[in-house]
N, C-alpha and C. Protein backbone atom coordinates (compact mmCIF):
# COMPACT_ATOMS: atom_id res chain seq x y z
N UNK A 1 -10.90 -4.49 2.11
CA UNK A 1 -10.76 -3.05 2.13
C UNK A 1 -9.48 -2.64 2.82
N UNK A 2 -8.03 -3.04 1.83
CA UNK A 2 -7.03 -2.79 3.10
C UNK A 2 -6.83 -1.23 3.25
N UNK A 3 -6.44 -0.80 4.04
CA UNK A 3 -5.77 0.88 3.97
C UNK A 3 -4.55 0.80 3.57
N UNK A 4 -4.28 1.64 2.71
CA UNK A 4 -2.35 1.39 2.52
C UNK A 4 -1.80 3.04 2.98
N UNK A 5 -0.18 3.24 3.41
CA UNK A 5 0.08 4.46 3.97
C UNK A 5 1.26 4.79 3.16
N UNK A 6 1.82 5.42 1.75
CA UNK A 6 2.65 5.43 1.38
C UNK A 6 3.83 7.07 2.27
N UNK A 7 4.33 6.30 2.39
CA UNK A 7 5.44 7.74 3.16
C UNK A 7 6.69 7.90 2.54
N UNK A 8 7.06 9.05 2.10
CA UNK A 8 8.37 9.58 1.12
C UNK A 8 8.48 10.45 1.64
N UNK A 9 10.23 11.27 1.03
CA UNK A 9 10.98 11.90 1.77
C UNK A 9 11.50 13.03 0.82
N UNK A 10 10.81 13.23 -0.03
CA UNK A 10 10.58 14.20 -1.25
C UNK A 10 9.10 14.97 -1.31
N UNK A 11 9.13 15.93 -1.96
CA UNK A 11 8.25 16.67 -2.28
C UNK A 11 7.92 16.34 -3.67
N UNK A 12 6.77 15.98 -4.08
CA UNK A 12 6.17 15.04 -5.39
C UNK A 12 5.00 16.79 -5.78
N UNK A 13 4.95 16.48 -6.89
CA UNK A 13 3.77 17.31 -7.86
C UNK A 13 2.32 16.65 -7.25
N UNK A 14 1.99 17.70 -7.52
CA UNK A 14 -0.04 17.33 -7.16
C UNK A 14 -0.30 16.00 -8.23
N UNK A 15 -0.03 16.20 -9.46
CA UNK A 15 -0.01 15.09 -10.48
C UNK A 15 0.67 13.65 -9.87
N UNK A 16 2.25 14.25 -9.58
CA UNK A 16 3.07 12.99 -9.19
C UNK A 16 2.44 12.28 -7.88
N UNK A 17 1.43 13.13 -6.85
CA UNK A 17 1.28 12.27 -5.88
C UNK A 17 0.11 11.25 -6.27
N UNK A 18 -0.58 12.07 -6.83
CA UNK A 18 -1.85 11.70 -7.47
C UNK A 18 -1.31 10.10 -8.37
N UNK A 19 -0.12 10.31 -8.81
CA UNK A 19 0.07 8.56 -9.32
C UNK A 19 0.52 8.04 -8.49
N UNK A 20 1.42 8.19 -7.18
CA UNK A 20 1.84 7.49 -6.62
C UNK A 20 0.58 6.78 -6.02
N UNK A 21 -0.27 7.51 -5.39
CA UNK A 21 -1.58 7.04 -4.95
C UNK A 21 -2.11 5.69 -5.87
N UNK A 22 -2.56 6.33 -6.74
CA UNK A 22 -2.92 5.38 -7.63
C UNK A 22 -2.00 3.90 -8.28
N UNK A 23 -0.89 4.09 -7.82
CA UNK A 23 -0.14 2.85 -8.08
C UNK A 23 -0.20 1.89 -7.22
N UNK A 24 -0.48 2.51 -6.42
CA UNK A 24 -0.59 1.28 -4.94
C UNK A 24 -1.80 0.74 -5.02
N UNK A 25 -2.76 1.73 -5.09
CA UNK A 25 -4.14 0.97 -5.35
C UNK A 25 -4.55 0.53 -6.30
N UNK A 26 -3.74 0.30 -7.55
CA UNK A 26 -3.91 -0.12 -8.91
C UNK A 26 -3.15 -1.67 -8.14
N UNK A 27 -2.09 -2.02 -7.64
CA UNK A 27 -1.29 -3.11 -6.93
C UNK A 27 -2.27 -4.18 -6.30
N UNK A 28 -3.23 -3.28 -5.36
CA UNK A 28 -3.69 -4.02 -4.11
C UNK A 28 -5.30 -4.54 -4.93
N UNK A 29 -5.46 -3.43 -6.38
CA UNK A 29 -6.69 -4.08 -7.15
C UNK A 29 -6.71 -5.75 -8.12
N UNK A 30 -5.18 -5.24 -8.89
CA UNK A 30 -4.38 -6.20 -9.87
C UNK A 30 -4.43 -7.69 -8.97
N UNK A 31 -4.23 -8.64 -9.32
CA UNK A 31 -4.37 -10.04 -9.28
C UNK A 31 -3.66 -10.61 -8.02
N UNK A 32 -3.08 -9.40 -7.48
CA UNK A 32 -2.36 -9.71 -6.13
C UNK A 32 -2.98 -9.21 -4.75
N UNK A 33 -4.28 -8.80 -4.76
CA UNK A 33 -5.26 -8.97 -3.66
C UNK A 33 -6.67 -8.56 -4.30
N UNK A 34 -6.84 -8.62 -5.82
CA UNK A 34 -8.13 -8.63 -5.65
C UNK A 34 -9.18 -7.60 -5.58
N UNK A 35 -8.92 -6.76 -4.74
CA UNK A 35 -9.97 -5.66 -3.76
C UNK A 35 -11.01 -5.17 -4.91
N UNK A 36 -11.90 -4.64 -4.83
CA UNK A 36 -12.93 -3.76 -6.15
C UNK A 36 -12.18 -2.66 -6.04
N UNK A 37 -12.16 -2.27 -7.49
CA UNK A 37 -11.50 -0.88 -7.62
C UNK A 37 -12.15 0.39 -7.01
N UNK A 38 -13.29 0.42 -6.56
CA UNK A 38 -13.93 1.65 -6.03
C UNK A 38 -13.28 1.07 -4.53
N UNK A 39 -13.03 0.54 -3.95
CA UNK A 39 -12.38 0.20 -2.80
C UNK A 39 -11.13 0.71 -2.49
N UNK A 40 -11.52 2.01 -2.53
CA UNK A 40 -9.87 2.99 -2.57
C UNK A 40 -9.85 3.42 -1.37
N UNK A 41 -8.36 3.07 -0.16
CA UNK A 41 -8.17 3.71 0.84
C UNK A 41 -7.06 3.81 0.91
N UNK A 42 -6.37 4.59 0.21
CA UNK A 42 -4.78 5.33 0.13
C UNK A 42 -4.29 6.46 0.71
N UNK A 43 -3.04 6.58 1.60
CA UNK A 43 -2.89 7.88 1.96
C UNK A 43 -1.80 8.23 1.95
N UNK A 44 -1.31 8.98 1.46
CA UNK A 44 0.33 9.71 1.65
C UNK A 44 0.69 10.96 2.12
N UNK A 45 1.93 10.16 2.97
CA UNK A 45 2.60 11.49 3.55
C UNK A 45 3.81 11.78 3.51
N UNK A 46 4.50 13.32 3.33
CA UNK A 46 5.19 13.51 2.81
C UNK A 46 6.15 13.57 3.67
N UNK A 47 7.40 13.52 3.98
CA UNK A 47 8.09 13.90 5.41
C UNK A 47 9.06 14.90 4.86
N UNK A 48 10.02 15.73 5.50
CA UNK A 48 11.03 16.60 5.76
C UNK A 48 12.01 15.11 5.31
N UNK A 49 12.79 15.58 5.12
CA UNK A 49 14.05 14.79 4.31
C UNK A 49 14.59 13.95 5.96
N UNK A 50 14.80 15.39 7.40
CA UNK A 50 15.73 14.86 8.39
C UNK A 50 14.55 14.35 9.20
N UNK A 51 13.18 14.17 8.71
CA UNK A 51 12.47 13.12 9.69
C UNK A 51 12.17 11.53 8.95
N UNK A 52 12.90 11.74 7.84
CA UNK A 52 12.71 10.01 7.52
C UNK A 52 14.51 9.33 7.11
N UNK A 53 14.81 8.87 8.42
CA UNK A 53 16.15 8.16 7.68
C UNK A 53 15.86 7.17 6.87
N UNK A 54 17.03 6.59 6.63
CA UNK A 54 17.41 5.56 5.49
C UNK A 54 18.58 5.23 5.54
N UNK A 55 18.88 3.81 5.16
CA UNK A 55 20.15 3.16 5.28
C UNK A 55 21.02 4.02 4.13
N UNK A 56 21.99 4.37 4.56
CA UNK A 56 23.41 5.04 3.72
C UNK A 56 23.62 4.56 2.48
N UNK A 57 23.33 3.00 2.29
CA UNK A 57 23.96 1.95 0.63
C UNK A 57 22.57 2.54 -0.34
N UNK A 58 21.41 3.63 0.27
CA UNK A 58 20.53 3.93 -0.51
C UNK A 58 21.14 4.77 -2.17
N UNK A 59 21.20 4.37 -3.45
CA UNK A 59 21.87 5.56 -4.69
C UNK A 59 20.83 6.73 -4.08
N UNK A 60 19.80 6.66 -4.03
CA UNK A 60 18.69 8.26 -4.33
C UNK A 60 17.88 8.03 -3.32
N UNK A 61 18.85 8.88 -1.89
CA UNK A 61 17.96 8.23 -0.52
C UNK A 61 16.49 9.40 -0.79
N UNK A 62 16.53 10.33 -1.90
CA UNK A 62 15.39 11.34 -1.88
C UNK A 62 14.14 10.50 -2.52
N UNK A 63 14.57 9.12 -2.96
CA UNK A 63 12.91 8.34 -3.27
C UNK A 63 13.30 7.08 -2.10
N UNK A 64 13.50 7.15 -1.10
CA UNK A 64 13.36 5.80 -0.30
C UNK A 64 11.44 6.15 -0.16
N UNK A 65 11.15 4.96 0.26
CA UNK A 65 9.80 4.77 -0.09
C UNK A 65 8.97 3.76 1.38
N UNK A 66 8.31 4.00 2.11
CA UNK A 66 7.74 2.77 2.33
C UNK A 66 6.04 3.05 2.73
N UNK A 67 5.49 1.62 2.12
CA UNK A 67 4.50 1.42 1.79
C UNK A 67 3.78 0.60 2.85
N UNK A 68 3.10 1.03 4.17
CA UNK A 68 2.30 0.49 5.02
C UNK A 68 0.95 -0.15 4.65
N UNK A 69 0.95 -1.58 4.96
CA UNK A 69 -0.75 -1.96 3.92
C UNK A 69 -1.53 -2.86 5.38
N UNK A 70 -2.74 -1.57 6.02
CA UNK A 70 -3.27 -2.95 6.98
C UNK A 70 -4.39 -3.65 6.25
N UNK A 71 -4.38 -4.78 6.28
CA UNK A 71 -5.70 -5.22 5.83
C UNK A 71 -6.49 -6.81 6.69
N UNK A 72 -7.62 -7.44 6.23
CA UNK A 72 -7.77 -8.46 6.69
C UNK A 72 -6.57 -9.50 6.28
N UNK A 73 -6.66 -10.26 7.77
CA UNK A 73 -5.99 -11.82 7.62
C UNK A 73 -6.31 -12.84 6.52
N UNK A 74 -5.84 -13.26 5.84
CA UNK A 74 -6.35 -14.20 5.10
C UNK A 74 -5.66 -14.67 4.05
N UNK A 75 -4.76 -13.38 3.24
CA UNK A 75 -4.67 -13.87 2.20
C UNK A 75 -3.44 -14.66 2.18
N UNK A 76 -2.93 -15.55 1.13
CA UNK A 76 -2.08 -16.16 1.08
C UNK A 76 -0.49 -15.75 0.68
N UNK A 77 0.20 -16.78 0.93
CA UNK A 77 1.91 -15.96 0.96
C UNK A 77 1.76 -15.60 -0.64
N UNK A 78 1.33 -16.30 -1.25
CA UNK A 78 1.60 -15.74 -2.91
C UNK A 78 1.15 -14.49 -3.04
N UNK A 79 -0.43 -14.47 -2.76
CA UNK A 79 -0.81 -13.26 -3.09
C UNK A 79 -0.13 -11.76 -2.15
N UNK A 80 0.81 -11.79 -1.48
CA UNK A 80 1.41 -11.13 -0.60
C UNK A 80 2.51 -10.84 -1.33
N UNK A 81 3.02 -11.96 -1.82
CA UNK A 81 4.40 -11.64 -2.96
C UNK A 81 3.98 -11.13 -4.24
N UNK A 82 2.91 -11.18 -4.84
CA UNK A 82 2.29 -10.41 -5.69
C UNK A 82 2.31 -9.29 -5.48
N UNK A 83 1.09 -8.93 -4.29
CA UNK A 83 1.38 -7.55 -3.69
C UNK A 83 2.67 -6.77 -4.04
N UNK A 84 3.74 -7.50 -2.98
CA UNK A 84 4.74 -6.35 -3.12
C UNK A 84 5.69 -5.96 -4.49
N UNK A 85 5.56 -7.55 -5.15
CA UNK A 85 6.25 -7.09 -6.96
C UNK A 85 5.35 -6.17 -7.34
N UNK A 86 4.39 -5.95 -7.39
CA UNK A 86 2.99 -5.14 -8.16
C UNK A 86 3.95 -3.75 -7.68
N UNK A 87 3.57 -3.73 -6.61
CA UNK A 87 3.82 -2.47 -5.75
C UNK A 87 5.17 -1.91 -6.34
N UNK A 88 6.04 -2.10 -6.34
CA UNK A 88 7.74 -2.07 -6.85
C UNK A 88 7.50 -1.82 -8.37
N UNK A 89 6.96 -3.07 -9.16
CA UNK A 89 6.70 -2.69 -10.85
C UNK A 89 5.82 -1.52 -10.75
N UNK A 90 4.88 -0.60 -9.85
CA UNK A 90 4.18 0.50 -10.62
C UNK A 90 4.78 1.89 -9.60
N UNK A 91 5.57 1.37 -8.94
CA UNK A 91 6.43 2.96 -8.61
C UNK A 91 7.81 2.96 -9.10
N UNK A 92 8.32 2.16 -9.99
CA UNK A 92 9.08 1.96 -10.49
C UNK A 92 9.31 3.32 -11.81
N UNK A 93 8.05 2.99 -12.91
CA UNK A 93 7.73 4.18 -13.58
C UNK A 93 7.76 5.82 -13.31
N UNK A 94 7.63 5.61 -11.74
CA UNK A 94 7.19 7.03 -11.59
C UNK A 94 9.07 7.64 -11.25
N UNK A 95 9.71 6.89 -11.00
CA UNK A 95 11.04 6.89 -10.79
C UNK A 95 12.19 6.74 -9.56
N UNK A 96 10.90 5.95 -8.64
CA UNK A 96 11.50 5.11 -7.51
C UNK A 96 12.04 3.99 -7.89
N UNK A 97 13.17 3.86 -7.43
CA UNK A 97 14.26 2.83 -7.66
C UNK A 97 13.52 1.66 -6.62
N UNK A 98 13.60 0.15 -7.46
CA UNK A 98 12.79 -0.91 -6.52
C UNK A 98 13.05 -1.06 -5.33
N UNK A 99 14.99 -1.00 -4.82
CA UNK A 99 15.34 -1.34 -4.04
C UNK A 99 15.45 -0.22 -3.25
N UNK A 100 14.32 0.65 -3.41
CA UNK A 100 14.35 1.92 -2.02
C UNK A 100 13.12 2.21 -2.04
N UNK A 101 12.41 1.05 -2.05
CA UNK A 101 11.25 0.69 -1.76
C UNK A 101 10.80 -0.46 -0.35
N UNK A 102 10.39 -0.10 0.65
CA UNK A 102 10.06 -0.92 1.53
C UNK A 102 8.46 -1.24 1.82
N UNK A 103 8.29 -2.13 1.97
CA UNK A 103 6.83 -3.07 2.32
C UNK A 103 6.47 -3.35 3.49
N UNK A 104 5.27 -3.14 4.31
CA UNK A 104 4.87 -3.37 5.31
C UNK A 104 3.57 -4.33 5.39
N UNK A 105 3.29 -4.95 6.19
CA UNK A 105 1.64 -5.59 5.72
C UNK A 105 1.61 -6.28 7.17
N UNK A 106 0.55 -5.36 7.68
CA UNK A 106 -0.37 -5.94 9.00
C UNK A 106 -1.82 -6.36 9.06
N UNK A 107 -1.61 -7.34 9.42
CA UNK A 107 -2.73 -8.53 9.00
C UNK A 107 -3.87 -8.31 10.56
N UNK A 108 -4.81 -8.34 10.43
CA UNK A 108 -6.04 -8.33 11.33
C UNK A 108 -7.27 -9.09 11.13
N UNK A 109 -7.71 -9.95 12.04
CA UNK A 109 -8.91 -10.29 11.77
C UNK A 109 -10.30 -9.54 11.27
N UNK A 110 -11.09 -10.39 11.03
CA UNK A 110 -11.93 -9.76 10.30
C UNK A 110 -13.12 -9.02 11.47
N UNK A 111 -12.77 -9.53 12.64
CA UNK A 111 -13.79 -9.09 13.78
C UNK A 111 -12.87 -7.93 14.35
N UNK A 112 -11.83 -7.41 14.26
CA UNK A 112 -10.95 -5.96 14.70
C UNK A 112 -11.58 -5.13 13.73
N UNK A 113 -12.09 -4.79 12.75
CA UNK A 113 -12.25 -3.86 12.28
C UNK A 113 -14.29 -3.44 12.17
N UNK A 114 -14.37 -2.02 12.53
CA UNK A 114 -15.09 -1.67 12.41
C UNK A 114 -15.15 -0.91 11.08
N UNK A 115 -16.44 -0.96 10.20
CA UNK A 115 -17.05 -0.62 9.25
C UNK A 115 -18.05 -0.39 8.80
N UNK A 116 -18.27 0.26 7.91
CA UNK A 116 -19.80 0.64 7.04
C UNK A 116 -20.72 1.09 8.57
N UNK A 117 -21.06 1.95 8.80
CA UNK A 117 -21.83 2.44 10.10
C UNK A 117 -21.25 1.75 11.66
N UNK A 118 -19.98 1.47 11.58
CA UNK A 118 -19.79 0.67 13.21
C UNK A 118 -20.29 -0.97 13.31
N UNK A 119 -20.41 -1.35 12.12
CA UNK A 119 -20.40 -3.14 11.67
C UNK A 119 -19.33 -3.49 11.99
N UNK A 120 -19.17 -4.71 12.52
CA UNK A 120 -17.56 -5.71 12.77
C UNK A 120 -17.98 -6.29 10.93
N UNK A 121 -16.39 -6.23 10.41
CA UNK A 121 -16.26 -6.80 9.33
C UNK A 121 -16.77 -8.15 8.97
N UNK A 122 -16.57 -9.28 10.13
CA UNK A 122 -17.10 -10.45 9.98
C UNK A 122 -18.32 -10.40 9.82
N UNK A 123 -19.47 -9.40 10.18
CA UNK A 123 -20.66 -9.24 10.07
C UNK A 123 -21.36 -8.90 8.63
N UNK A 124 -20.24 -8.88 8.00
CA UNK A 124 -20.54 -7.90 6.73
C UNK A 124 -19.89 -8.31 5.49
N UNK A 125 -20.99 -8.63 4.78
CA UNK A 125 -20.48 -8.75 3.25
C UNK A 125 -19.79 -8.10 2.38
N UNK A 126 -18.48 -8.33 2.31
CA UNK A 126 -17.60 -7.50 1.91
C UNK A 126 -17.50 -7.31 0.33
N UNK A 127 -18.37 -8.21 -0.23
CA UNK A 127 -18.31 -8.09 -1.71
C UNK A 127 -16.82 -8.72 -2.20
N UNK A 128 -16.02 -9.53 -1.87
CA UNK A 128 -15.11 -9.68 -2.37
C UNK A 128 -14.31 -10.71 -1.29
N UNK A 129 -13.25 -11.62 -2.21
CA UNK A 129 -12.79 -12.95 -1.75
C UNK A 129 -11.69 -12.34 -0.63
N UNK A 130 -11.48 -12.35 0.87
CA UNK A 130 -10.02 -12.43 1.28
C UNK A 130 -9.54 -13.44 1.16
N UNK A 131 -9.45 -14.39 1.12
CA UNK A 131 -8.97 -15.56 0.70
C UNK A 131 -8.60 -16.08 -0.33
N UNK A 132 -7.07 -15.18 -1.10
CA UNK A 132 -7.24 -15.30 -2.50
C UNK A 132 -5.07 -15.53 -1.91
């Protein structure tokens, strides 16, 4: 169940955020972590242009992009490099340039997180492989 935090520096359509959302969690569903698709925890926020810098060599610093993903420890370097191509190929469409796209991924054990009524995750059948 990772959470992902997408943050941009543009003002997107109710529609346009509505895919950006969904691209990430279409990413973290697709073959590069797996998750069940009702396992949606996406959030975006939008910033003021002068509260999110960006390196200068950016062409269209108005889509720099980055994509915060915490989830459990486990999975493997592939499926991590999956992750972030996934991630890049489906905001790509929407008309973020790949390379003003940044990736984050903080890894936690499965006993840091509380869930489903105040359960430690290790306690709890998650319905699904981290270990992929």
């Amino acid at each position: 169940m990772p959470w992902a935090l997408i943050e941009v520096r543009r003002q997107w359509s109710r529609e346009e955020e509505t895919a950006l959302i969904d691209a990430v969690h279409a990413a973290l569903v697709a073959a590069a972590f797996r998750i069940p698709a009702k396992d949606k925890h996406v959030r975006l926020q939008v910033h003021e242009p002068h509260r999110f810098a960006h390196p200068p060599t950016l062409a269209e610093p108005e889509y720099a992009t980055l994509v915060s993903v915490d989830c459990f420890a486990g999975r493997s370097v592939e499926a991590k490099r999956r992750l972030y191509g996934e991630i890049v190929d489906r905001l790509e469409p929407l008309g973020i340039p790949r390379d003003h796209v940044s990736i984050t991924l903080r890894e936690s054990p499965t006993e840091n997180w509380g869930i489903r009524s105040g359960q430690a995750a290790c306690d709890v059948d998650l319905g699904f492989n981290v270990k992929v």
